[in-house]
N, C-alpha and C. Protein backbone atom coordinates (compact mmCIF):
# COMPACT_ATOMS: atom_id res chain seq x y z
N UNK A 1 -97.63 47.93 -139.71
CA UNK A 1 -97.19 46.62 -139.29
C UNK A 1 -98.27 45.61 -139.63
N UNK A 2 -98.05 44.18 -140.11
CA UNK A 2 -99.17 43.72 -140.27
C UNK A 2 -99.22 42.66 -138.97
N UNK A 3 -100.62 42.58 -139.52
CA UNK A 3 -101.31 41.76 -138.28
C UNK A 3 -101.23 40.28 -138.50
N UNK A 4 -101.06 38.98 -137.79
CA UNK A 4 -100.62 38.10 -137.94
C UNK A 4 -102.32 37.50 -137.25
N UNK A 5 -102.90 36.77 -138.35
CA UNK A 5 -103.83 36.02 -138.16
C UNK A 5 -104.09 34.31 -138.17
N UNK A 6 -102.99 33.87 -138.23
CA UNK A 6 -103.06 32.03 -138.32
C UNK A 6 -102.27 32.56 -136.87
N UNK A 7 -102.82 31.18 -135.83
CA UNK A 7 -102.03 30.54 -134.84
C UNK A 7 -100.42 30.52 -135.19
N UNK A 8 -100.42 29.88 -136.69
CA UNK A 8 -98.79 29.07 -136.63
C UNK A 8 -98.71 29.66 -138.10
N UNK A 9 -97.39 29.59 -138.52
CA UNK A 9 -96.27 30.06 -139.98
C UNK A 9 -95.74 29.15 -139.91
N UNK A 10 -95.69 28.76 -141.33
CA UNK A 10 -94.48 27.84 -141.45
C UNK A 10 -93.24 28.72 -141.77
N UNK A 11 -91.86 27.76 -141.62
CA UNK A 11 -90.95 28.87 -142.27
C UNK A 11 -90.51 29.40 -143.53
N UNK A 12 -91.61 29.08 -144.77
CA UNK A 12 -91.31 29.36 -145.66
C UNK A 12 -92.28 31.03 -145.75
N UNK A 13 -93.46 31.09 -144.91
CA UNK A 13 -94.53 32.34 -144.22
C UNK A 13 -93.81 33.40 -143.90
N UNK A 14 -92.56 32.43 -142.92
CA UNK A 14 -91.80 33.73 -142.18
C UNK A 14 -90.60 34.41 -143.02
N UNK A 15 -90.34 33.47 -143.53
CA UNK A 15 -89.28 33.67 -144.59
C UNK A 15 -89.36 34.81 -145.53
N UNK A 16 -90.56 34.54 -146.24
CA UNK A 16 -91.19 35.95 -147.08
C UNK A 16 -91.15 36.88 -146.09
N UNK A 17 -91.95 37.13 -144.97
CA UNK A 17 -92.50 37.97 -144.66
C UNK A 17 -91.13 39.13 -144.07
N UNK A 18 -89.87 38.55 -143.63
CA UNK A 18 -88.68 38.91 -143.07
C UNK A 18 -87.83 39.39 -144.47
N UNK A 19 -87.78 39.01 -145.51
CA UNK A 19 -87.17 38.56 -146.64
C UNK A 19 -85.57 38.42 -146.67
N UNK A 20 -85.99 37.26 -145.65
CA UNK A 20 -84.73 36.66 -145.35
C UNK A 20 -85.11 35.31 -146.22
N UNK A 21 -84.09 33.94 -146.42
CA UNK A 21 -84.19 32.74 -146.41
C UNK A 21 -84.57 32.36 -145.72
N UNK A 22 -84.72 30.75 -145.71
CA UNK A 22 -85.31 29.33 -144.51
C UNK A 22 -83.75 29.29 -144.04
N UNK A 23 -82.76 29.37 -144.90
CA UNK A 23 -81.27 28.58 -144.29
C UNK A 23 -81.13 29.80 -143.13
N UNK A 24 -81.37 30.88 -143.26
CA UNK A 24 -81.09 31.89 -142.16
C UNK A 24 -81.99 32.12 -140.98
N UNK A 25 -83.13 31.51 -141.17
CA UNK A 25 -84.06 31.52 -139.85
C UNK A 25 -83.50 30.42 -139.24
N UNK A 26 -83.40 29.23 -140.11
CA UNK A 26 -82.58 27.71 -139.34
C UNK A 26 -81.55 28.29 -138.57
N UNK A 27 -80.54 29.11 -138.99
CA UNK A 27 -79.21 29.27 -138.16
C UNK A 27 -79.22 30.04 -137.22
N UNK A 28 -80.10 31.45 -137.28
CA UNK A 28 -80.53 31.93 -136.27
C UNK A 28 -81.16 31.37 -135.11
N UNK A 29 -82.46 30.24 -135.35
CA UNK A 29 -82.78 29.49 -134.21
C UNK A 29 -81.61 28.53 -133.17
N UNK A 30 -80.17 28.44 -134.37
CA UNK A 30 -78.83 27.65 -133.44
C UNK A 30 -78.66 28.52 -133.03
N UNK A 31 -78.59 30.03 -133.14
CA UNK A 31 -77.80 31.17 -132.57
C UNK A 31 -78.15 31.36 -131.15
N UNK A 32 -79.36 31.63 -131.84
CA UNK A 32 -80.49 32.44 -130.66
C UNK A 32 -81.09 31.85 -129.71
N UNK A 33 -81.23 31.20 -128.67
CA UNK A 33 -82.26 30.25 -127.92
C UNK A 33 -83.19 30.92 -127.64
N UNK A 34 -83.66 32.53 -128.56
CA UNK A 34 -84.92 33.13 -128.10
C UNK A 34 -86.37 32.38 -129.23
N UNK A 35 -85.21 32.31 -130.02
CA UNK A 35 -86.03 31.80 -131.68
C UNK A 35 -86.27 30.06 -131.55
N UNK A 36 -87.14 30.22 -130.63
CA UNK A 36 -87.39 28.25 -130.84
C UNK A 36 -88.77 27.78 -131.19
N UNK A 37 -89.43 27.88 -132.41
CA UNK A 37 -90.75 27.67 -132.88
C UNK A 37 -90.69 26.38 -132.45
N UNK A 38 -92.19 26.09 -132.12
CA UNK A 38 -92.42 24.59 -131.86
C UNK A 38 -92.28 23.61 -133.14
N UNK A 39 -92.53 22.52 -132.80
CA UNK A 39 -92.56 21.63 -133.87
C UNK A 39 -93.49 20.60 -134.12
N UNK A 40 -93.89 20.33 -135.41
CA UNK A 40 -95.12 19.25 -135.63
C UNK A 40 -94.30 17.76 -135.20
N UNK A 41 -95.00 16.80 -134.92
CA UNK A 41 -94.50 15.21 -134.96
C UNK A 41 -93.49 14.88 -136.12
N UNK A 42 -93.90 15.58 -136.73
CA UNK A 42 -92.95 15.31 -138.12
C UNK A 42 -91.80 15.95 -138.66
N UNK A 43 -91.82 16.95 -137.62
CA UNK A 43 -90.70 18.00 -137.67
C UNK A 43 -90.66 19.03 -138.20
N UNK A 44 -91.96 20.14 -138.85
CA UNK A 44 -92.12 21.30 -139.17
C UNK A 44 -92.17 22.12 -138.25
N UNK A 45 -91.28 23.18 -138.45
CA UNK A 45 -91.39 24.03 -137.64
C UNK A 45 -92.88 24.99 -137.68
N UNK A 46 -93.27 25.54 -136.56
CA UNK A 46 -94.72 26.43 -136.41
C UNK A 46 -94.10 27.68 -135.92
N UNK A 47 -94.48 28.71 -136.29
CA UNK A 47 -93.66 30.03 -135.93
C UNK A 47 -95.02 30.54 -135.23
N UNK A 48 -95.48 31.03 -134.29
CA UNK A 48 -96.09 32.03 -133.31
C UNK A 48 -96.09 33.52 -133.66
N UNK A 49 -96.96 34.07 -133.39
CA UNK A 49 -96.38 35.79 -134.12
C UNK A 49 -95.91 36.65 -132.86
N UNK A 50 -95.69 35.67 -131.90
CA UNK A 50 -94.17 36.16 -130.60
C UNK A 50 -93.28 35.82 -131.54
N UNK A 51 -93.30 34.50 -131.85
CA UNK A 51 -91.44 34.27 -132.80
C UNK A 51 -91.61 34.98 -133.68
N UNK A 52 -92.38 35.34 -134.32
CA UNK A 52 -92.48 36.25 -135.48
C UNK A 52 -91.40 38.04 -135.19
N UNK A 53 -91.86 38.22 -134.07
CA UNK A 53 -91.89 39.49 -133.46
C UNK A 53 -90.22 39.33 -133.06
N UNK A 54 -89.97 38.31 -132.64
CA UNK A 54 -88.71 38.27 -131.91
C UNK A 54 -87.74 38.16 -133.18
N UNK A 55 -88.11 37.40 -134.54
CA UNK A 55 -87.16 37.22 -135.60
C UNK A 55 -87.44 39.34 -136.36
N UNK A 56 -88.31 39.24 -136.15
CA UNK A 56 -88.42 40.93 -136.93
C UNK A 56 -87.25 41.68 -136.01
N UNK A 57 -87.02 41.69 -134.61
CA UNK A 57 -86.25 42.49 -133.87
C UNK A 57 -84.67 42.16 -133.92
N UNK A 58 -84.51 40.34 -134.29
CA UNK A 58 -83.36 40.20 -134.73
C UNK A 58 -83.18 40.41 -136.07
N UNK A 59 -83.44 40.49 -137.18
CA UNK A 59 -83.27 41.14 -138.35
C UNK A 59 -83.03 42.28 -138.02
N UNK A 60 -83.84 43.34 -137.84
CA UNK A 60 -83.38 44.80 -137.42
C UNK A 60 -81.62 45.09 -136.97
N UNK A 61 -81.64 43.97 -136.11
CA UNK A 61 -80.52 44.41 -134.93
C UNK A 61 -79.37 43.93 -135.91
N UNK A 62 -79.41 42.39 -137.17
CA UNK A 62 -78.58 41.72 -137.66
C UNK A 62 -78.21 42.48 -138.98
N UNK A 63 -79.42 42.80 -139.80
CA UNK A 63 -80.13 42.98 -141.08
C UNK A 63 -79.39 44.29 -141.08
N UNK A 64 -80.66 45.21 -140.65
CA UNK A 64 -80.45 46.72 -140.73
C UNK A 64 -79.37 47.55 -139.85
N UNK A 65 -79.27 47.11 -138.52
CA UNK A 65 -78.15 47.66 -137.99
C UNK A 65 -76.45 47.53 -137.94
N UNK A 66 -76.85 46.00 -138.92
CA UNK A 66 -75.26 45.71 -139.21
C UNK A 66 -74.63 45.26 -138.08
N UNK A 67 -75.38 44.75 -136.76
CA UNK A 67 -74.28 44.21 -135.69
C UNK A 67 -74.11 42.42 -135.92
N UNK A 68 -72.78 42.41 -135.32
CA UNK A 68 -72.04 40.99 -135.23
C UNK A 68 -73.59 40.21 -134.33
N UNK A 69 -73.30 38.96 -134.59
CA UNK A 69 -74.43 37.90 -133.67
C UNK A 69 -73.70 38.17 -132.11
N UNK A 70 -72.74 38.12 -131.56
CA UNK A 70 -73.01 38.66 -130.36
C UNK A 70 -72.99 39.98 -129.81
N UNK A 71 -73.13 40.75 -130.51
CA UNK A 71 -73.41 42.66 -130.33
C UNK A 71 -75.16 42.07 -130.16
N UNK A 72 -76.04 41.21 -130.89
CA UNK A 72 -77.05 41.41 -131.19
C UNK A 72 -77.60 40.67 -129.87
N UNK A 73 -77.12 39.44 -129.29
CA UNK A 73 -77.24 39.01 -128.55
C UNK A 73 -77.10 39.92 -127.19
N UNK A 74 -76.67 40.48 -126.83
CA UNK A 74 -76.23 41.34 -125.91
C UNK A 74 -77.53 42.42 -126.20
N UNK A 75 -77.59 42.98 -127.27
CA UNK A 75 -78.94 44.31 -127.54
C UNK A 75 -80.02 43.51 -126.88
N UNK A 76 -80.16 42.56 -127.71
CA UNK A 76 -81.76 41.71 -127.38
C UNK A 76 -81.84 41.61 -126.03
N UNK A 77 -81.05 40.87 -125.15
CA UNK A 77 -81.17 40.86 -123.91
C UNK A 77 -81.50 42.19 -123.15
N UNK A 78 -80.58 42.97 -123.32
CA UNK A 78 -80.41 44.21 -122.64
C UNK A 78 -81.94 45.27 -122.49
N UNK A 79 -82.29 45.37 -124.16
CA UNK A 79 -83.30 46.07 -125.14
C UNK A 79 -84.18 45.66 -125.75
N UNK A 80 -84.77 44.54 -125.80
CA UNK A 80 -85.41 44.12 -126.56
C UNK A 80 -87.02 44.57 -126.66
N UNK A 81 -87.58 45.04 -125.47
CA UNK A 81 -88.69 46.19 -125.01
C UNK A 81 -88.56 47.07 -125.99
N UNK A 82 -87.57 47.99 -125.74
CA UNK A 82 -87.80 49.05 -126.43
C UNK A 82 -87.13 49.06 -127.89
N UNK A 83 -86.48 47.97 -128.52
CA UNK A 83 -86.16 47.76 -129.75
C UNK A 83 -87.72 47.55 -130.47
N UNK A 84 -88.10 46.82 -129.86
CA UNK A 84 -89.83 46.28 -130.38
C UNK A 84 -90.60 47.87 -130.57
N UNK A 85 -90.40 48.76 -129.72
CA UNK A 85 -91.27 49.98 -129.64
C UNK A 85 -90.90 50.61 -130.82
N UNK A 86 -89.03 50.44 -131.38
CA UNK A 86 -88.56 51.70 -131.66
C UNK A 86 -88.83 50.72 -133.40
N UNK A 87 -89.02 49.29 -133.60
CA UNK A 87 -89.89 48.89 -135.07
C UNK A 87 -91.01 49.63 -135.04
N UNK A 88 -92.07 49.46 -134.31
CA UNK A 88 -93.51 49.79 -133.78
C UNK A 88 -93.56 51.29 -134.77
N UNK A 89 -92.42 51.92 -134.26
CA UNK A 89 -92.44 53.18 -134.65
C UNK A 89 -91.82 53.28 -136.21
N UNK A 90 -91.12 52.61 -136.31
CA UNK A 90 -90.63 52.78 -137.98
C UNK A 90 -91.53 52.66 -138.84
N UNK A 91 -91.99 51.36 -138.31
CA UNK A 91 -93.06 50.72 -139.67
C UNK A 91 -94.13 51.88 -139.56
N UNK A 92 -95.14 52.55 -138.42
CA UNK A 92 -95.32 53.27 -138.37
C UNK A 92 -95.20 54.69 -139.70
N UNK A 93 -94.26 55.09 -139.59
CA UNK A 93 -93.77 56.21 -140.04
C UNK A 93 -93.45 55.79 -141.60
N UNK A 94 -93.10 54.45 -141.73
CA UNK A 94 -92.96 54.12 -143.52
C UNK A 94 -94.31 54.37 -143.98
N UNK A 95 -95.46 53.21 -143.00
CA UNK A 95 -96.94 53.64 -143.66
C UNK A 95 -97.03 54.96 -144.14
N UNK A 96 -96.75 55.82 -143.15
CA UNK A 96 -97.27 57.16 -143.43
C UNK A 96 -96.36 58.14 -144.62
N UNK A 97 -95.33 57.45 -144.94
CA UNK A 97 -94.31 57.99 -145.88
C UNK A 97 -94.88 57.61 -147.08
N UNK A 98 -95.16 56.32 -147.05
CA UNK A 98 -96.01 55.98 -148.50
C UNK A 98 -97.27 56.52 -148.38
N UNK A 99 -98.35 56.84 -147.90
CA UNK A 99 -99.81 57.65 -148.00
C UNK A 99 -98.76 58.89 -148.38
N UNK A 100 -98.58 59.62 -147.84
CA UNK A 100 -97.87 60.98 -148.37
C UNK A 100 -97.33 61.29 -149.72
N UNK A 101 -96.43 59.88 -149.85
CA UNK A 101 -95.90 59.52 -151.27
C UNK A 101 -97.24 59.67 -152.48
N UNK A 102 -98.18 58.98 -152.04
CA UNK A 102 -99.50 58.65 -152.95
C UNK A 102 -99.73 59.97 -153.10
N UNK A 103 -100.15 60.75 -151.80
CA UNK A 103 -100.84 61.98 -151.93
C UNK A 103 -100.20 62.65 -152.85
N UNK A 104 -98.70 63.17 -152.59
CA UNK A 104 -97.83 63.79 -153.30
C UNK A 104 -98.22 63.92 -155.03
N UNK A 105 -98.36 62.55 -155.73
CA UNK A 105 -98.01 61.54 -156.89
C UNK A 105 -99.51 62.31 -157.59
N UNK A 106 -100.48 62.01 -156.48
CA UNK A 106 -101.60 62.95 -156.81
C UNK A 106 -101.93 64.22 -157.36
N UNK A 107 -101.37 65.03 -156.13
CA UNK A 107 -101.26 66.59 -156.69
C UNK A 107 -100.40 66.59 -157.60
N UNK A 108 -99.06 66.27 -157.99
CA UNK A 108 -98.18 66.40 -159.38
C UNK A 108 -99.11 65.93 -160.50
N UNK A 109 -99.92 65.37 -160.16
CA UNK A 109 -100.90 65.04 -161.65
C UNK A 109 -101.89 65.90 -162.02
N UNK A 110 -102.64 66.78 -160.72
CA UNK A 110 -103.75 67.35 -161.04
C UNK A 110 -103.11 68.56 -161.35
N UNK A 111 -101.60 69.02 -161.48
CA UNK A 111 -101.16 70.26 -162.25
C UNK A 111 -101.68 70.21 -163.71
């Protein structure tokens, strides 16, 4: 998982980092009243790496699990603790799928 070191993201930061669009973080923040980054005087949004955390768990729930916006709404509320644990643990386990991968890629060479 990476570590989030600026205070604030803009949403073009979060955008990559989700690899979602800006038009889909915008609509999600109408969806969601969990997703409300603050805003500069001028009207940029600042993403927090709580909002960060909270848009990674709605992707999961939207993205990867394929549920409707109110199936997801309903998870988040309900789960959102242990949805966060059960990323925690994926990303987790990808790291370690790719080191393995490397290792693997390794020994097939030193045959």
């Amino acid at each position: 998982m990476e570590e989030f070191s600026k205070r604030y993201y803009k949403i073009r930061d979060v955008a990559e980092f989700l690899g979602v669009s800006q038009s889909t973080l915008r609509y999600w923040e109408t969806v969601f009243p969990e997703v409300a980054p603050t805003r500069t005087a001028t009207g940029i949004r600042q993403y927090t790496a709580s909002d960060i955390e909270t848009l990674r768990i709605l992707h999961y729930l939207l993205k990867t699990k394929g549920l409707k916006v109110d199936a997801a709404k309903a998870q988040f509320r309900q789960n959102s603790a242990n949805i966060s644990k059960r990323l925690k643990i994926i990303s987790e386990l990808n790291e370690l799928r790719s080191e393995l991968e490397v290792m693997l890629m390794s020994l097939t060479k030193r045959k």
